[in-house]
C-alpha atoms as a PDB file:
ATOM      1  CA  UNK A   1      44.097 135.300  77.618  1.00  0.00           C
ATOM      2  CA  UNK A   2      47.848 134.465  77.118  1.00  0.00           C
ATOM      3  CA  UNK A   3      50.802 136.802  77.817  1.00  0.00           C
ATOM      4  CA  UNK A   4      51.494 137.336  74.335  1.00  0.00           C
ATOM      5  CA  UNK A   5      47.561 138.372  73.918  1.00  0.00           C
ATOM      6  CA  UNK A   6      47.601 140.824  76.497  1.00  0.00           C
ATOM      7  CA  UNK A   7      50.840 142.944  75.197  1.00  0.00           C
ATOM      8  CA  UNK A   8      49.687 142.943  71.793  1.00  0.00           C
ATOM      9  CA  UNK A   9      46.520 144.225  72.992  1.00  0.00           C
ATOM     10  CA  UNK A  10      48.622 147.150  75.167  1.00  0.00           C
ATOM     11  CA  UNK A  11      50.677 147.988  72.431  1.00  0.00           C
ATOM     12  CA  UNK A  12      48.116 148.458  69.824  1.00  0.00           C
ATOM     13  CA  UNK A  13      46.208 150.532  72.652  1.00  0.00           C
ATOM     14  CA  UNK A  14      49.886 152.779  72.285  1.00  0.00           C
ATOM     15  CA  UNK A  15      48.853 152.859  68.870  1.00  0.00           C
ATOM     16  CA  UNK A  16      52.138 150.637  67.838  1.00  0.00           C
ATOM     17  CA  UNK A  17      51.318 148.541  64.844  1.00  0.00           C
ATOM     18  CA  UNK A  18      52.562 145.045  66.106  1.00  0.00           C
ATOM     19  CA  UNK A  19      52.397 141.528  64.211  1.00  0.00           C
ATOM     20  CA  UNK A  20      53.251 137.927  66.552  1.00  0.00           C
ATOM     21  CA  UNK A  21      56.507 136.269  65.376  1.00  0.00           C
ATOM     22  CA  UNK A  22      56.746 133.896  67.930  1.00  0.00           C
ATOM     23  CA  UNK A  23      55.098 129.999  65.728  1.00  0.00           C
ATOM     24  CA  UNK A  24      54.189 126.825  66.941  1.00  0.00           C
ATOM     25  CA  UNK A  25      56.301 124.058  65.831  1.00  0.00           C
ATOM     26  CA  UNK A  26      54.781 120.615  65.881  1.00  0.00           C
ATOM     27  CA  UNK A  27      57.656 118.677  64.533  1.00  0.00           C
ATOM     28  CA  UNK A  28      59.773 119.193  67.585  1.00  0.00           C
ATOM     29  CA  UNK A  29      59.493 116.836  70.604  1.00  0.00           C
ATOM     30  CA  UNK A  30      56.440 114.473  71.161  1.00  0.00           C
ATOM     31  CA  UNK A  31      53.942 117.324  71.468  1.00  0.00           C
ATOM     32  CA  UNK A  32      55.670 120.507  69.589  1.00  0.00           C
ATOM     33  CA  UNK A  33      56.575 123.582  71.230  1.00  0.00           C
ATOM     34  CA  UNK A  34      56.508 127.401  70.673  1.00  0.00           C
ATOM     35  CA  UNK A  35      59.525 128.819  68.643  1.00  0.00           C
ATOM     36  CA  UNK A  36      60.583 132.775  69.692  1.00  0.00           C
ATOM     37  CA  UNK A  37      61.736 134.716  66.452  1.00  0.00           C
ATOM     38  CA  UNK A  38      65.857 134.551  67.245  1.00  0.00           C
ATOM     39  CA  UNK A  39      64.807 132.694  70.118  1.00  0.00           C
ATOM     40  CA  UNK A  40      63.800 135.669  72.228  1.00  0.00           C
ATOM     41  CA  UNK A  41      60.838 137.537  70.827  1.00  0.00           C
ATOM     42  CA  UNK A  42      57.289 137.033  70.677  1.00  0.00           C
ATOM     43  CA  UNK A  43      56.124 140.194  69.009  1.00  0.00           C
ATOM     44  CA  UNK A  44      57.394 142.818  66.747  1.00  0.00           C
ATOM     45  CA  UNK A  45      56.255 146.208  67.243  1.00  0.00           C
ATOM     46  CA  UNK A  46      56.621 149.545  64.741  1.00  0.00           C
ATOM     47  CA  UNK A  47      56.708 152.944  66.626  1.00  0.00           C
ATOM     48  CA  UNK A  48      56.624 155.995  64.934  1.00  0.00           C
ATOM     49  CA  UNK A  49      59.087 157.521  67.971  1.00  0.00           C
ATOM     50  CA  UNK A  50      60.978 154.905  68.965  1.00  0.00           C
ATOM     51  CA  UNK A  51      61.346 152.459  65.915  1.00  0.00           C
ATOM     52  CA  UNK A  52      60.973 148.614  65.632  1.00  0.00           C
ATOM     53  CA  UNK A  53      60.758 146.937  69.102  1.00  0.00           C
ATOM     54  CA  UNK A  54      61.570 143.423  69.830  1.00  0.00           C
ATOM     55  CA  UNK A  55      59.139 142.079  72.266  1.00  0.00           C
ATOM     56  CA  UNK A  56      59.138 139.179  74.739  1.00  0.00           C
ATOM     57  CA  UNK A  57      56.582 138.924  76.958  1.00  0.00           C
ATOM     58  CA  UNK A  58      55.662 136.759  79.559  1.00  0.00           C
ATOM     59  CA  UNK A  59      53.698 135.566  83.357  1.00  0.00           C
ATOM     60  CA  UNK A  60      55.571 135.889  85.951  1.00  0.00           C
ATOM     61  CA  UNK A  61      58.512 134.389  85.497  1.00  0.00           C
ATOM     62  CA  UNK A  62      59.829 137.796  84.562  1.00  0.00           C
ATOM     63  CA  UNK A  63      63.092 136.831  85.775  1.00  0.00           C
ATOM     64  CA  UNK A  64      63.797 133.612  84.062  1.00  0.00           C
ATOM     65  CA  UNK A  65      62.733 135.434  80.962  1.00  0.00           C
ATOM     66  CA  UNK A  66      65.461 138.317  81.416  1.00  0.00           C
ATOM     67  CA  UNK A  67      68.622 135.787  81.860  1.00  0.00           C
ATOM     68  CA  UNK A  68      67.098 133.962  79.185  1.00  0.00           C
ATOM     69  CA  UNK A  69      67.265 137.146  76.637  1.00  0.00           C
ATOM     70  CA  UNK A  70      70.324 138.677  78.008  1.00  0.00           C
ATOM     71  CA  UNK A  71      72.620 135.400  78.430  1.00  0.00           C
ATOM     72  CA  UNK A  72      70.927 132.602  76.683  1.00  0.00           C
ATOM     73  CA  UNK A  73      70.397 134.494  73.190  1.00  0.00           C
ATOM     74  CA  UNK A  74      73.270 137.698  74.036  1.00  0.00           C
ATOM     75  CA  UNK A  75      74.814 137.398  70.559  1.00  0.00           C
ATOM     76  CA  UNK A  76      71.164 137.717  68.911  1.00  0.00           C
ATOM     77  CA  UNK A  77      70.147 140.373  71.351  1.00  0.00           C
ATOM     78  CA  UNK A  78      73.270 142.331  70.697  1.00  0.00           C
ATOM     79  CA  UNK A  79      73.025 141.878  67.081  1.00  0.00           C
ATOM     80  CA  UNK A  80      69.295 143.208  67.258  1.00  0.00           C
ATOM     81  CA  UNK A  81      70.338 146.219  68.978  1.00  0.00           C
ATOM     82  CA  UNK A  82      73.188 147.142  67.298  1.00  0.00           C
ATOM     83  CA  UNK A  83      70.919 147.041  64.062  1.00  0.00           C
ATOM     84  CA  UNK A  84      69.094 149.824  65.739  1.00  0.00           C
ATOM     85  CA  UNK A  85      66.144 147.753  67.186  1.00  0.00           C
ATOM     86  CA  UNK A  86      65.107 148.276  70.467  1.00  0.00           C
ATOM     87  CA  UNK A  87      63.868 145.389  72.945  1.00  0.00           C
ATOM     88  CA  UNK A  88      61.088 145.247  75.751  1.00  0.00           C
ATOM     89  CA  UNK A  89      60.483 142.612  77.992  1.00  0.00           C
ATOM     90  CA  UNK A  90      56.543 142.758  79.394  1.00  0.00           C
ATOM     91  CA  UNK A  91      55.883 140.669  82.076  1.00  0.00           C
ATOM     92  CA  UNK A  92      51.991 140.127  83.327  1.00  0.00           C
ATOM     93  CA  UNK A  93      50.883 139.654  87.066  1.00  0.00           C
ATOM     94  CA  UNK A  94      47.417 140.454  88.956  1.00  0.00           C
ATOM     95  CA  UNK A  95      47.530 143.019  91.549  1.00  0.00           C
ATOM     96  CA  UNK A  96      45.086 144.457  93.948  1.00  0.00           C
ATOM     97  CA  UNK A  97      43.086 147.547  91.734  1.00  0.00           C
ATOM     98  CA  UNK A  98      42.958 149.409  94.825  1.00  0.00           C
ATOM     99  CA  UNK A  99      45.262 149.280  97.924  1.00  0.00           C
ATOM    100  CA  UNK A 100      43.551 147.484 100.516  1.00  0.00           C
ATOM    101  CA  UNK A 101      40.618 146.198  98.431  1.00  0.00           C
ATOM    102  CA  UNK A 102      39.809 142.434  96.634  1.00  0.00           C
ATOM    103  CA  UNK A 103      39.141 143.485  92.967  1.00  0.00           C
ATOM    104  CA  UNK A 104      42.707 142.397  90.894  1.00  0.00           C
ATOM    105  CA  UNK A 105      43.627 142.946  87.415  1.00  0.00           C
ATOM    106  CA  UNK A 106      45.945 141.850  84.771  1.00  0.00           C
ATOM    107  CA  UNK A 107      48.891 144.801  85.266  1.00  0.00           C
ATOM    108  CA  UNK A 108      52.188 144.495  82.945  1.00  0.00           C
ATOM    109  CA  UNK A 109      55.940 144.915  84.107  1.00  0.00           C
ATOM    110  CA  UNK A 110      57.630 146.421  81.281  1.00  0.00           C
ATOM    111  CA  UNK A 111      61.505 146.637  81.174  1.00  0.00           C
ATOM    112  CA  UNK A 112      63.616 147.732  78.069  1.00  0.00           C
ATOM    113  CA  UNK A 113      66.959 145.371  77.686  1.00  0.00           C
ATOM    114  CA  UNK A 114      69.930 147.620  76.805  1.00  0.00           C
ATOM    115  CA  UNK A 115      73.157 147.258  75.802  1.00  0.00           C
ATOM    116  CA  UNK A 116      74.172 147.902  79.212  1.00  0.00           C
ATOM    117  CA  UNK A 117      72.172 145.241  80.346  1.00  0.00           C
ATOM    118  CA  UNK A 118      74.011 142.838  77.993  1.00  0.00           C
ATOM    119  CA  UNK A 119      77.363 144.563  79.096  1.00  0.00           C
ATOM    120  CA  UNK A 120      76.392 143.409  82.607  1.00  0.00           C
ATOM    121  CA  UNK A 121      75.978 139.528  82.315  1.00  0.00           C
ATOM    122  CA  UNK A 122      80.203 139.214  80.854  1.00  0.00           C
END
């Protein structure tokens, strides 16, 4: 199951209606590549409480995925929030089910990017 699986399966378990903008693009390169909606997110999500969600999600290069939204696509991160969209960042990782025990399982990191965030990177 891919990262992008995974949160849409967590968000609809939130009971957020959610729909994958993130398309592959054979045309580009020798053997195509995945194209992010504004070049940062993979899902949209609707939320009765909190509104429309930009989502990015990701394995465990949580990091790389963070400077990527909040330096490499600022203007289109700061344009979705100022429109009054939010935006999450879920990163997925296996950890231990029980401290001290074997059994692992798939457990998200989930970070909303604010405009603060943004404010930090000038």
């Amino acid at each position: 199951m891919t990262p992008t699986q995974r949160t849409l399966k967590a968000l609809k378990e939130q009971g957020r209606v959610c729909g994958i903008v993130e398309r592959f693009n054979p045309y580009v390169g020798e053997h195509g590549i995945r194209q992010d909606l504004f070049g940062f997110i993979d899902i949209i999500a609707l939320d009765r409480k909190l509104g429309i969600i930009a989502v990015q999600s990701c394995g465990q290069s949580f990091a790389a995925h963070y400077r990527k939204i909040t330096e490499e696509r600022y203007h289109e991160c700061a344009e979705w929030l100022r429109c009054g969209g939010r935006v999450e960042l879920w990163g997925w990782r296996k950890v231990k089910h029980k401290r001290g025990g074997v059994a692992m399982r798939w457990k998200p990191r989930v970070r909303e990017i604010t405009q603060k965030d943004l404010d930090e990177v000038l």
